[in-house]
PDB file of N, CA and C in Angstrom:
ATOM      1  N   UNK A   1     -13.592   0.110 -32.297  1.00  0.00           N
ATOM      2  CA  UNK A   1     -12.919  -0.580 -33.382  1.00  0.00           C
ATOM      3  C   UNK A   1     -13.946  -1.464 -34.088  1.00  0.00           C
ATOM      4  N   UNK A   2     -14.173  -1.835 -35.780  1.00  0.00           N
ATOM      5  CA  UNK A   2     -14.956  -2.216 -36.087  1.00  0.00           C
ATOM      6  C   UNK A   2     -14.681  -3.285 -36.372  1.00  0.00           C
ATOM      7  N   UNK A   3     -15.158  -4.472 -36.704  1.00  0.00           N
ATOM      8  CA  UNK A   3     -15.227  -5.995 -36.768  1.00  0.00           C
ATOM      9  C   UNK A   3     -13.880  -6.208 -37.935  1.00  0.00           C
ATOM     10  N   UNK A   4     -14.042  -5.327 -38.927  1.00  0.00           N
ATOM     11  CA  UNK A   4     -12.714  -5.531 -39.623  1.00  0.00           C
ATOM     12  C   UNK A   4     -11.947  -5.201 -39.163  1.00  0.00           C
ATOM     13  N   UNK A   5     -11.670  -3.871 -39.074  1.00  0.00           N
ATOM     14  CA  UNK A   5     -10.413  -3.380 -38.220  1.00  0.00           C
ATOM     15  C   UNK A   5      -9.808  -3.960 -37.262  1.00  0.00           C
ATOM     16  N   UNK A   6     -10.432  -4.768 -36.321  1.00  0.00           N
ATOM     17  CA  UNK A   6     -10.294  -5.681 -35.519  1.00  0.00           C
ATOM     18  C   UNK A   6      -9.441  -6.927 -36.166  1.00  0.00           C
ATOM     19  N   UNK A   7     -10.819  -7.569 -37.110  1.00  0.00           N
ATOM     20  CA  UNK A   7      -9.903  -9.141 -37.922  1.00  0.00           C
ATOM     21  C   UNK A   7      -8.084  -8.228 -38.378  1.00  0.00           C
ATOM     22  N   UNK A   8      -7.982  -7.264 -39.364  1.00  0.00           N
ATOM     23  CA  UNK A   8      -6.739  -6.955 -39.796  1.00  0.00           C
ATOM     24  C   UNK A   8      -5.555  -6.920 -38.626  1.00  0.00           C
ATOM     25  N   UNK A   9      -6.275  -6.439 -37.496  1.00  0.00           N
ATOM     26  CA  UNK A   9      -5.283  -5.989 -36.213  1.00  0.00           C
ATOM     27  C   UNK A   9      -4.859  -7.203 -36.082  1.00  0.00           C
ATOM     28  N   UNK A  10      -5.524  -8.550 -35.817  1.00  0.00           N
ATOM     29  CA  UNK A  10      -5.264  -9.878 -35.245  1.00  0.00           C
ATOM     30  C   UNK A  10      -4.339 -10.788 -36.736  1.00  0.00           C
ATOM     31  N   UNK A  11      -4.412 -10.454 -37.559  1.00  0.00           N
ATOM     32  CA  UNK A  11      -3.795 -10.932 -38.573  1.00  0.00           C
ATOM     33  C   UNK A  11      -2.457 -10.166 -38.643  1.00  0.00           C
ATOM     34  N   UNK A  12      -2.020  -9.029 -38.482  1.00  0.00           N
ATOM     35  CA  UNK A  12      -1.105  -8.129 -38.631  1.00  0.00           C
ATOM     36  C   UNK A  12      -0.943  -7.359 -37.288  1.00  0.00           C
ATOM     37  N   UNK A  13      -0.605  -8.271 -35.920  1.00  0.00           N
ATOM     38  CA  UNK A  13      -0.571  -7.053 -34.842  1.00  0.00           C
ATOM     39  C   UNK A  13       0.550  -6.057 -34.685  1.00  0.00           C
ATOM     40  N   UNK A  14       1.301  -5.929 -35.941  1.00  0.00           N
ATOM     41  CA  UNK A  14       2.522  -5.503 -35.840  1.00  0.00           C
ATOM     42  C   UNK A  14       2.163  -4.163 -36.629  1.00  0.00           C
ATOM     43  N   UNK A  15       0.892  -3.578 -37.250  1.00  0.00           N
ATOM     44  CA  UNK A  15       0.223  -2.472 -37.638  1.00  0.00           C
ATOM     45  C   UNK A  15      -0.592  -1.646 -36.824  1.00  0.00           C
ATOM     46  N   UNK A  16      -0.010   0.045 -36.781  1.00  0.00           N
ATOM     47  CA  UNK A  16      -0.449   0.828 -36.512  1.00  0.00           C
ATOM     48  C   UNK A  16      -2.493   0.739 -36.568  1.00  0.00           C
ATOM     49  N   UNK A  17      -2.750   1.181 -35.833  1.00  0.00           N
ATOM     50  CA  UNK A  17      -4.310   1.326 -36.012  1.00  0.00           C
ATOM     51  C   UNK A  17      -4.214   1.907 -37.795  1.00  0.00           C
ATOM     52  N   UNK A  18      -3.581   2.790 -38.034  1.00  0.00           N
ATOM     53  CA  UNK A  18      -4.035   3.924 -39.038  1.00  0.00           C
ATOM     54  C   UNK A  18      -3.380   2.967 -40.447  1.00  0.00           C
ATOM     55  N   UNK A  19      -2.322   1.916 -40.013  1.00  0.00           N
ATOM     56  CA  UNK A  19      -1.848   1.057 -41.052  1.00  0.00           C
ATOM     57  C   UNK A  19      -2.844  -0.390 -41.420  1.00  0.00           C
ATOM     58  N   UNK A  20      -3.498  -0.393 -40.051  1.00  0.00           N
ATOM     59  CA  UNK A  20      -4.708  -1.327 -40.602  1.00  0.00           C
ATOM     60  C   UNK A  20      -5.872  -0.708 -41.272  1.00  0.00           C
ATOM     61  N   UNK A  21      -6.166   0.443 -41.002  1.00  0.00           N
ATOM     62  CA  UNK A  21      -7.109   1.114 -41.846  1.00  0.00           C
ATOM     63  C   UNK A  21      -6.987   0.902 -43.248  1.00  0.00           C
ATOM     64  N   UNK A  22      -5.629   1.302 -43.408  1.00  0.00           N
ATOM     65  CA  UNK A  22      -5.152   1.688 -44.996  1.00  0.00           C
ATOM     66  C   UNK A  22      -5.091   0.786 -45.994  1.00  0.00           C
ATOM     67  N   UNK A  23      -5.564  -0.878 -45.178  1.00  0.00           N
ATOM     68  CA  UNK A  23      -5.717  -2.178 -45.741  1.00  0.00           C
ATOM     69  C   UNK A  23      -7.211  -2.251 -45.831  1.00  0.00           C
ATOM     70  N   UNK A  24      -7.882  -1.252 -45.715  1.00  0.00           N
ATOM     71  CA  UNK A  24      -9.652  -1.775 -46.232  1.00  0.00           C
ATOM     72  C   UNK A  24      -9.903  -0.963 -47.481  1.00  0.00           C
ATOM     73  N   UNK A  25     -10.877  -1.425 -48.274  1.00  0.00           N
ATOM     74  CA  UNK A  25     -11.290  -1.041 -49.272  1.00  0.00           C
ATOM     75  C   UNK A  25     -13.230  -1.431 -49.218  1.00  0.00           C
ATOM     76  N   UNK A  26     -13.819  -0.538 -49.415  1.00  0.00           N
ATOM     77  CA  UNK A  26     -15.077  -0.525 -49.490  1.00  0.00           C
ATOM     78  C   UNK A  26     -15.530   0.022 -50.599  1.00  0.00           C
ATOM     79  N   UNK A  27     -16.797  -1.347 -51.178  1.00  0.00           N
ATOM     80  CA  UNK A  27     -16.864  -0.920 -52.743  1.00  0.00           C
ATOM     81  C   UNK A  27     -18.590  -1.175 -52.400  1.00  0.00           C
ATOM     82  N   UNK A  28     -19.706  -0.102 -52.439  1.00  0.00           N
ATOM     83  CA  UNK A  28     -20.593  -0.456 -51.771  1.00  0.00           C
ATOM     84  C   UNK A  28     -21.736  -0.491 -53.240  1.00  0.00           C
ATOM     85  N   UNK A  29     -22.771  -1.059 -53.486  1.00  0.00           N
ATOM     86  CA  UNK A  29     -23.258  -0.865 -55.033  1.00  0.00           C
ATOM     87  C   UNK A  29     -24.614   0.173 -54.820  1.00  0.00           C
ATOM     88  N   UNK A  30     -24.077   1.302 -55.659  1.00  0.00           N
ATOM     89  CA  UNK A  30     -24.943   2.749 -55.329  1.00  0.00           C
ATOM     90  C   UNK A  30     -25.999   2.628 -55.819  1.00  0.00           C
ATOM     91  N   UNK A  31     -27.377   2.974 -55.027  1.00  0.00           N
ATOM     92  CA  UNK A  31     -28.540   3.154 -55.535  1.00  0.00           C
ATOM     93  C   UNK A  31     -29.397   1.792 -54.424  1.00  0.00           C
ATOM     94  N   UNK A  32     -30.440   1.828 -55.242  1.00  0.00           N
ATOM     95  CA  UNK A  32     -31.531   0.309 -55.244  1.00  0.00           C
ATOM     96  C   UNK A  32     -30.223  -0.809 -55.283  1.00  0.00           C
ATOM     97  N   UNK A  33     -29.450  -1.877 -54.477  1.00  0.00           N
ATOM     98  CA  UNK A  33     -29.259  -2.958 -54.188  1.00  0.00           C
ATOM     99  C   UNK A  33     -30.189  -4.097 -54.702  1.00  0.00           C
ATOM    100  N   UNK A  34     -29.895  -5.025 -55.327  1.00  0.00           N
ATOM    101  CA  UNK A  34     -30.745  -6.613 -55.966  1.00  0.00           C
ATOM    102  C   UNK A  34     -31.413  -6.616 -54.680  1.00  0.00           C
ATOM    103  N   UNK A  35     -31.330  -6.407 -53.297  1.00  0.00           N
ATOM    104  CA  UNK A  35     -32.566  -7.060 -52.422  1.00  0.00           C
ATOM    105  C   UNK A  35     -33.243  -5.399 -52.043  1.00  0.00           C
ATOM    106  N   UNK A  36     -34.357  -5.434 -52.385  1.00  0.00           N
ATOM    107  CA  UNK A  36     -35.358  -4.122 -52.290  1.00  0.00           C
ATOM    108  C   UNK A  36     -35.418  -3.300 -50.930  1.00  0.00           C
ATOM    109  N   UNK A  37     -34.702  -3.953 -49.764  1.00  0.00           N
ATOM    110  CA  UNK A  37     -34.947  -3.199 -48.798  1.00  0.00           C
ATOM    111  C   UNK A  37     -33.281  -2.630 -48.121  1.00  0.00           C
ATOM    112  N   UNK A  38     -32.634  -2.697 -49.288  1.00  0.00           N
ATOM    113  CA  UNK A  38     -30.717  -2.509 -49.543  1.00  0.00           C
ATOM    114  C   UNK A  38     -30.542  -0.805 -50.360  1.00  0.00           C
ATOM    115  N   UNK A  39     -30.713   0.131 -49.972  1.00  0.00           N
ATOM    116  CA  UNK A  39     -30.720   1.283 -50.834  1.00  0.00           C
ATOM    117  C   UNK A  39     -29.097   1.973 -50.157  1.00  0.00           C
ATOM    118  N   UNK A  40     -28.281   2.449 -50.980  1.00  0.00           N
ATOM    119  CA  UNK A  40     -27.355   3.245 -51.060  1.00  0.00           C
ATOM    120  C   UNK A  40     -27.651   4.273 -51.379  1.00  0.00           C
ATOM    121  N   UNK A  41     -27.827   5.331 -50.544  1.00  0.00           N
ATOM    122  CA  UNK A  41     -28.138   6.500 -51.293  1.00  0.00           C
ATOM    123  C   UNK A  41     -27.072   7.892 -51.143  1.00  0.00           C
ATOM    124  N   UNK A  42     -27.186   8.843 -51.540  1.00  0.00           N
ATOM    125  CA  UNK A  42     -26.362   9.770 -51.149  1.00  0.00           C
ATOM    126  C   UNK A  42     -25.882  10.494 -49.916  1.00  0.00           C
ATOM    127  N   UNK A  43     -26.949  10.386 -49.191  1.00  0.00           N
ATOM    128  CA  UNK A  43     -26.711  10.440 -47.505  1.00  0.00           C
ATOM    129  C   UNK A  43     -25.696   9.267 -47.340  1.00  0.00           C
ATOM    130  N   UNK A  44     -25.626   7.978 -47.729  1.00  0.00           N
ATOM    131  CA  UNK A  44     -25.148   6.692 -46.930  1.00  0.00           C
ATOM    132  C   UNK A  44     -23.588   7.592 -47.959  1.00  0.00           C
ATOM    133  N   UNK A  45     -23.395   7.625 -48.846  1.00  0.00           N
ATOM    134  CA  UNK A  45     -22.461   7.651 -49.747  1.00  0.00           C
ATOM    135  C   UNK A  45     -21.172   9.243 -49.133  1.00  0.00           C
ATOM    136  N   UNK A  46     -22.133  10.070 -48.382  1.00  0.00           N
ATOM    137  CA  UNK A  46     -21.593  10.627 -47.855  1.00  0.00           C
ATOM    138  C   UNK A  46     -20.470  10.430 -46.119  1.00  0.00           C
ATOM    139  N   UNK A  47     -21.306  10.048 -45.295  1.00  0.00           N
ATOM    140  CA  UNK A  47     -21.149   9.395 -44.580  1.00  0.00           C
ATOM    141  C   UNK A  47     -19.793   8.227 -44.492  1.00  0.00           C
ATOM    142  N   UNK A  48     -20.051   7.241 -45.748  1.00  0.00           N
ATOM    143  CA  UNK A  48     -18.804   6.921 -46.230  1.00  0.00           C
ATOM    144  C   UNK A  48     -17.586   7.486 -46.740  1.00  0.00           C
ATOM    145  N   UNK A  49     -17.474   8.553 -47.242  1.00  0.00           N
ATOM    146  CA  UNK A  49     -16.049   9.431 -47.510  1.00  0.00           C
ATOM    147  C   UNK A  49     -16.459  10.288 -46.311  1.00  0.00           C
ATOM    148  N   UNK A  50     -16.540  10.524 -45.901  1.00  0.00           N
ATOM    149  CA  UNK A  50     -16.515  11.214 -43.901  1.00  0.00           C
ATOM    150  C   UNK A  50     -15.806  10.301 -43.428  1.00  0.00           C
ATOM    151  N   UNK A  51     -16.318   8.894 -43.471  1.00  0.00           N
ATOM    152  CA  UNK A  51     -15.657   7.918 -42.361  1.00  0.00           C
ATOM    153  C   UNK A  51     -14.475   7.553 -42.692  1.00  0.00           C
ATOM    154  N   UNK A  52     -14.200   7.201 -44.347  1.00  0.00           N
ATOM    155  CA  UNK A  52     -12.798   7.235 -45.019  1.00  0.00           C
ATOM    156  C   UNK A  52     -11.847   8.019 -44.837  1.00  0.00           C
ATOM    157  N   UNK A  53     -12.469   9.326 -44.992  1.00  0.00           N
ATOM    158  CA  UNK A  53     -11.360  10.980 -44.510  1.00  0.00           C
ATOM    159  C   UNK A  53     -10.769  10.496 -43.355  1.00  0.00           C
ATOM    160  N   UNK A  54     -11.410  10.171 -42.231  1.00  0.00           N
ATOM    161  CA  UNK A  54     -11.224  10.579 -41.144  1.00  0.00           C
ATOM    162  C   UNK A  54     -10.369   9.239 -40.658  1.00  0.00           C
ATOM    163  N   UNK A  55     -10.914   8.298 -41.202  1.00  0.00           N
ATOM    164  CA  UNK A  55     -10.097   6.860 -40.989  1.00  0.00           C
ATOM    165  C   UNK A  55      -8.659   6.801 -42.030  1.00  0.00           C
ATOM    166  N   UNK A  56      -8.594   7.754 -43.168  1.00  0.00           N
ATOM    167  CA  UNK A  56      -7.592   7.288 -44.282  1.00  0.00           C
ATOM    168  C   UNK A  56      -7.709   5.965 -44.892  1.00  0.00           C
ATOM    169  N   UNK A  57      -8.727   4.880 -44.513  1.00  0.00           N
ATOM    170  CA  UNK A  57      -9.393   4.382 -45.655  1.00  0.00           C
ATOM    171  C   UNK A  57      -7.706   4.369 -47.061  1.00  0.00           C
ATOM    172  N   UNK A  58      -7.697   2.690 -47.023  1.00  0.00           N
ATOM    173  CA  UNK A  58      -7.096   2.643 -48.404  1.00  0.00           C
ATOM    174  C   UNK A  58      -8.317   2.885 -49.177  1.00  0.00           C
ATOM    175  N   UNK A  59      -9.015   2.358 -49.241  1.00  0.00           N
ATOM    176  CA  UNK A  59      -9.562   2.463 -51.111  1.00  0.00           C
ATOM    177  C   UNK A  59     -11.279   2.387 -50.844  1.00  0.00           C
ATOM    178  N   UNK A  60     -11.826   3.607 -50.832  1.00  0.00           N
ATOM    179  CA  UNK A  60     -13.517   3.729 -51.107  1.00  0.00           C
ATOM    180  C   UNK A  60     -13.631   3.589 -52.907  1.00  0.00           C
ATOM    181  N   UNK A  61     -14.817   2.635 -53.051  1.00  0.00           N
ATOM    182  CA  UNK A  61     -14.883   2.509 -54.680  1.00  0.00           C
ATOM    183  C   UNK A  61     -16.251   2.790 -54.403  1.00  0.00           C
ATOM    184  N   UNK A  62     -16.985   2.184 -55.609  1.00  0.00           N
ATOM    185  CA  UNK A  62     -18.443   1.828 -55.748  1.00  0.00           C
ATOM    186  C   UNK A  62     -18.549   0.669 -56.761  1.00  0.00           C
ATOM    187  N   UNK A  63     -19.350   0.191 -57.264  1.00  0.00           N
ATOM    188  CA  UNK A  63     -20.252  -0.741 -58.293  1.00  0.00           C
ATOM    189  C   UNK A  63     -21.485   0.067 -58.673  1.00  0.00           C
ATOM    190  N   UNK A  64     -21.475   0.405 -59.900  1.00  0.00           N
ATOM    191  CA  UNK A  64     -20.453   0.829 -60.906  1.00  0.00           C
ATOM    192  C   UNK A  64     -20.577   2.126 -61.476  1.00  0.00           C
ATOM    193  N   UNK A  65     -20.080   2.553 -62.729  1.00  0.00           N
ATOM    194  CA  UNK A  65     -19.868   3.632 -63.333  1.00  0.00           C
ATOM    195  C   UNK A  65     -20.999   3.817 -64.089  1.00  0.00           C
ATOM    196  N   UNK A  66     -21.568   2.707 -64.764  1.00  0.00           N
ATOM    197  CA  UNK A  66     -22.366   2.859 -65.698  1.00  0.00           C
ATOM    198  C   UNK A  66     -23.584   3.220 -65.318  1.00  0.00           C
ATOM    199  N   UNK A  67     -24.039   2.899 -63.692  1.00  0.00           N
ATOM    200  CA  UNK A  67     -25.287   2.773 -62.878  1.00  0.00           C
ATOM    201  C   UNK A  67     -25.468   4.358 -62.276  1.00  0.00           C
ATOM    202  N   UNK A  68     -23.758   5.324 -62.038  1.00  0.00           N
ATOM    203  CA  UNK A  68     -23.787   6.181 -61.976  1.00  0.00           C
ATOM    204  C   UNK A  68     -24.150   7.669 -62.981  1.00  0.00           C
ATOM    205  N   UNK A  69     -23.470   7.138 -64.171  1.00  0.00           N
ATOM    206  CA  UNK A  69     -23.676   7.742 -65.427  1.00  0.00           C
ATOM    207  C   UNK A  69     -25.074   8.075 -65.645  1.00  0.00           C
ATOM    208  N   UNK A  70     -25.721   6.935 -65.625  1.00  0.00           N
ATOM    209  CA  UNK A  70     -27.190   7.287 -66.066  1.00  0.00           C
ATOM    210  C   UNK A  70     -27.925   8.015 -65.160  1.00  0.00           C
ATOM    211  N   UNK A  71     -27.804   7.475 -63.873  1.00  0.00           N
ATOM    212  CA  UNK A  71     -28.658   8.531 -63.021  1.00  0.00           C
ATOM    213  C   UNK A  71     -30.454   7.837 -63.261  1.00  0.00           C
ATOM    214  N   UNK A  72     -30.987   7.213 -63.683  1.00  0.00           N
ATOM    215  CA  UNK A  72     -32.223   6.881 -64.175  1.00  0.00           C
ATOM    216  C   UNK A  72     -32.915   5.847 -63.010  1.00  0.00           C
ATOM    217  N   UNK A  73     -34.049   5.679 -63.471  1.00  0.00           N
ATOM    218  CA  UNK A  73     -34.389   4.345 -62.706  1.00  0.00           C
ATOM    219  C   UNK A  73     -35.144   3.713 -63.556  1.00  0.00           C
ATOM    220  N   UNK A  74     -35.121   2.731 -62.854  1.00  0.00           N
ATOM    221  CA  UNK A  74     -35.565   1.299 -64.225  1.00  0.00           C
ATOM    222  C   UNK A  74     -34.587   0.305 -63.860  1.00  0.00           C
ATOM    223  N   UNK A  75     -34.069  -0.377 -65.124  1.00  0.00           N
ATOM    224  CA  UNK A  75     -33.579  -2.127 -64.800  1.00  0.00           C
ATOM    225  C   UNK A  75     -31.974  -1.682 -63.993  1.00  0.00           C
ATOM    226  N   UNK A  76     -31.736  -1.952 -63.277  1.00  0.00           N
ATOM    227  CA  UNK A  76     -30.813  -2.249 -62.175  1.00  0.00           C
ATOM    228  C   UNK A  76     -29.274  -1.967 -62.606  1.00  0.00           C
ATOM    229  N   UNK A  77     -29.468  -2.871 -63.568  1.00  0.00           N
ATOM    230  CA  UNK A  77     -27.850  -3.001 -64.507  1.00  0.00           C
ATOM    231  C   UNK A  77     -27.311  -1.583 -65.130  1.00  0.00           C
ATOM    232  N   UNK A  78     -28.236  -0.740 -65.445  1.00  0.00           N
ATOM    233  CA  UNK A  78     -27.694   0.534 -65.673  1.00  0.00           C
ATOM    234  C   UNK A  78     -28.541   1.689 -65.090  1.00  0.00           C
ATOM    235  N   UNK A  79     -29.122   1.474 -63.977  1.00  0.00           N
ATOM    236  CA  UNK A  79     -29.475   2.708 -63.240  1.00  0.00           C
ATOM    237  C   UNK A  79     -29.178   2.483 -61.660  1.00  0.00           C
ATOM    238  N   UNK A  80     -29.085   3.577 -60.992  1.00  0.00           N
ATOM    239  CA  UNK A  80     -29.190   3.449 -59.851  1.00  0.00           C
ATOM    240  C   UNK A  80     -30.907   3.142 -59.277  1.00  0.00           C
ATOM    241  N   UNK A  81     -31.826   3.568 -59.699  1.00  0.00           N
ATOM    242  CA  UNK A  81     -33.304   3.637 -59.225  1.00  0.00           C
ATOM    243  C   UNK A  81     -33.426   4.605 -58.469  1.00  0.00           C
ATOM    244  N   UNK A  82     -32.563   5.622 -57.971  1.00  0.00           N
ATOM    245  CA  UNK A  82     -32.883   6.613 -56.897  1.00  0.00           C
ATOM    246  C   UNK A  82     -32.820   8.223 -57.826  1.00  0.00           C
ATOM    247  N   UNK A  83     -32.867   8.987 -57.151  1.00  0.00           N
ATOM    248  CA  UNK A  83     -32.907  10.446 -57.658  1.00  0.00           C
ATOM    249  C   UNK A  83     -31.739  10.674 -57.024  1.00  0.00           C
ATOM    250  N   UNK A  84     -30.847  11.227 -58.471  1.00  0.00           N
ATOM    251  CA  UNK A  84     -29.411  12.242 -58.409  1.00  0.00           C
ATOM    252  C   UNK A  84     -28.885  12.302 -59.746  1.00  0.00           C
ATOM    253  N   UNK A  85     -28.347  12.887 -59.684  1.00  0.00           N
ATOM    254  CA  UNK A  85     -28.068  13.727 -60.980  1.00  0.00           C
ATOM    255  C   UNK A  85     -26.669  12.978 -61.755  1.00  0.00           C
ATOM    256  N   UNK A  86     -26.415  12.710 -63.505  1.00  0.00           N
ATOM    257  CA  UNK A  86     -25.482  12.305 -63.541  1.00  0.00           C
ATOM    258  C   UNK A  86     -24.090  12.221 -62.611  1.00  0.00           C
ATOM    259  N   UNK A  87     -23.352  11.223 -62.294  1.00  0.00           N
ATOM    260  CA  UNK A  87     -22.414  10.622 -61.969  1.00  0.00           C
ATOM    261  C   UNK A  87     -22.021  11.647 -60.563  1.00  0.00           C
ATOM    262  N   UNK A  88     -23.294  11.919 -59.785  1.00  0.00           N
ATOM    263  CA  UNK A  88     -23.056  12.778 -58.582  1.00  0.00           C
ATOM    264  C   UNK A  88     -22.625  11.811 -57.375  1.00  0.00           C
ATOM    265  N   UNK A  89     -22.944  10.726 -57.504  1.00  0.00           N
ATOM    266  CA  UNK A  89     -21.843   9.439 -56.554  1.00  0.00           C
ATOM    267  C   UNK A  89     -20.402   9.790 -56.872  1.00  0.00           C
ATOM    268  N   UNK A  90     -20.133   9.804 -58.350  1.00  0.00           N
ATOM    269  CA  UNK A  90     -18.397   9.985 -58.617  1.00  0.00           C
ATOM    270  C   UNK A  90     -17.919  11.011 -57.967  1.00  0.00           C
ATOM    271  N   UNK A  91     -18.537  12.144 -58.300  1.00  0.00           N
ATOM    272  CA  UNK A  91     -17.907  13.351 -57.905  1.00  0.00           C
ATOM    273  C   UNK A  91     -17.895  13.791 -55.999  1.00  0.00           C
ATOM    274  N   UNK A  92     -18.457  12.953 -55.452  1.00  0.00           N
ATOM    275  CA  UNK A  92     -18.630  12.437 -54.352  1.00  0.00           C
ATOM    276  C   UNK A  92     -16.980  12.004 -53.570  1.00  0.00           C
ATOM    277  N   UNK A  93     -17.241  10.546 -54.310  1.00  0.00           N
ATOM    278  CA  UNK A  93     -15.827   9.781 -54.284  1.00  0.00           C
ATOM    279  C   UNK A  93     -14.237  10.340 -54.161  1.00  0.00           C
ATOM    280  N   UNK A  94     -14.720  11.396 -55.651  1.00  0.00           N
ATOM    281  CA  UNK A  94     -13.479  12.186 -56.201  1.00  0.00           C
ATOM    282  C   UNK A  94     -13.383  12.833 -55.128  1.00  0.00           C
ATOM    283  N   UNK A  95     -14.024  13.182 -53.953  1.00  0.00           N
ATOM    284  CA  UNK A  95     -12.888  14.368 -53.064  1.00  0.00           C
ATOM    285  C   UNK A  95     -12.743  13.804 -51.977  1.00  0.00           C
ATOM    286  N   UNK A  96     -12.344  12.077 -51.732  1.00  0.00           N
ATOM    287  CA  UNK A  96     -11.772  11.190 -50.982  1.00  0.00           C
ATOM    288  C   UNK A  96     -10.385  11.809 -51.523  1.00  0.00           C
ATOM    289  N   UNK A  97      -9.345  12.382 -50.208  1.00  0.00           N
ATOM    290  CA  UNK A  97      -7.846  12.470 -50.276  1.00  0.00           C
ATOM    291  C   UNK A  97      -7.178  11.528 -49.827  1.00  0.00           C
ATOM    292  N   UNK A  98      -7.763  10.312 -49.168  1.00  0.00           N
ATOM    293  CA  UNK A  98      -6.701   9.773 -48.506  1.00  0.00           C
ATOM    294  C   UNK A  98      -6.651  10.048 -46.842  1.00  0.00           C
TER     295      UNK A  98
END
C-alpha cells in the first residue's frame, strides 16, 4: 500500500481499497521538470497508466498541453526538452479506461 493510499484509508476507513484508489489523481509535469535532475519521460509516463489501469486510478492528468503539443526542446514553458513526437504523452493518457 502506498503512502497515499494509506493517508486516504485512515481518513475514510469506511472505503474499499479500490474506492480509495478512485480518490487519487496524479498530474505529473512531462518532459525536463524546473529541477534538471526531474525528467518525465515516456517510459515513466507509461508505467503510470499501467499503474492507473491496474489500480483504477480516479484521474491521471499531466502539466500541460501546450509542452505536449510542441514536442521541442528549448524554454520549458512550451516544450517538453525530451524527444517524442507531437502530443505522444496525450495519446498515451487517452487509453487510461478507468
Amino acid at each position: 500500500m502506498s503512502p497515499t493510499h494509506a493517508q486516504i484509508r485512515s481518513v475514510w476507513p469506511e472505503l474499499t481499497s479500490g474506492q480509495a484508489w478512485a480518490k487519487v489523481g496524479v498530474t505529473p509535469m512531462l518532459g525536463q521538470n524546473d529541477n534538471a535532475s526531474e525528467v518525465f519521460g515516456l517510459s515513466d509516463a507509461q508505467q503510470l497508466i499501467s499503474f492507473a489501469q491496474q489500480n483504477h486510478l480516479g484521474e491521471p492528468a499531466f502539466w500541460e498541453m501546450t509542452r505536449d503539443a510542441n514536442a521541442c526542446t528549448g524554454g520549458l514553458s512550451k516544450c517538453t526538452d525530451i524527444t517524442q513526437t507531437p502530443y505522444q504523452f496525450s495519446k498515451m493518457f487517452a487509453a487510461f479506461t478507468g
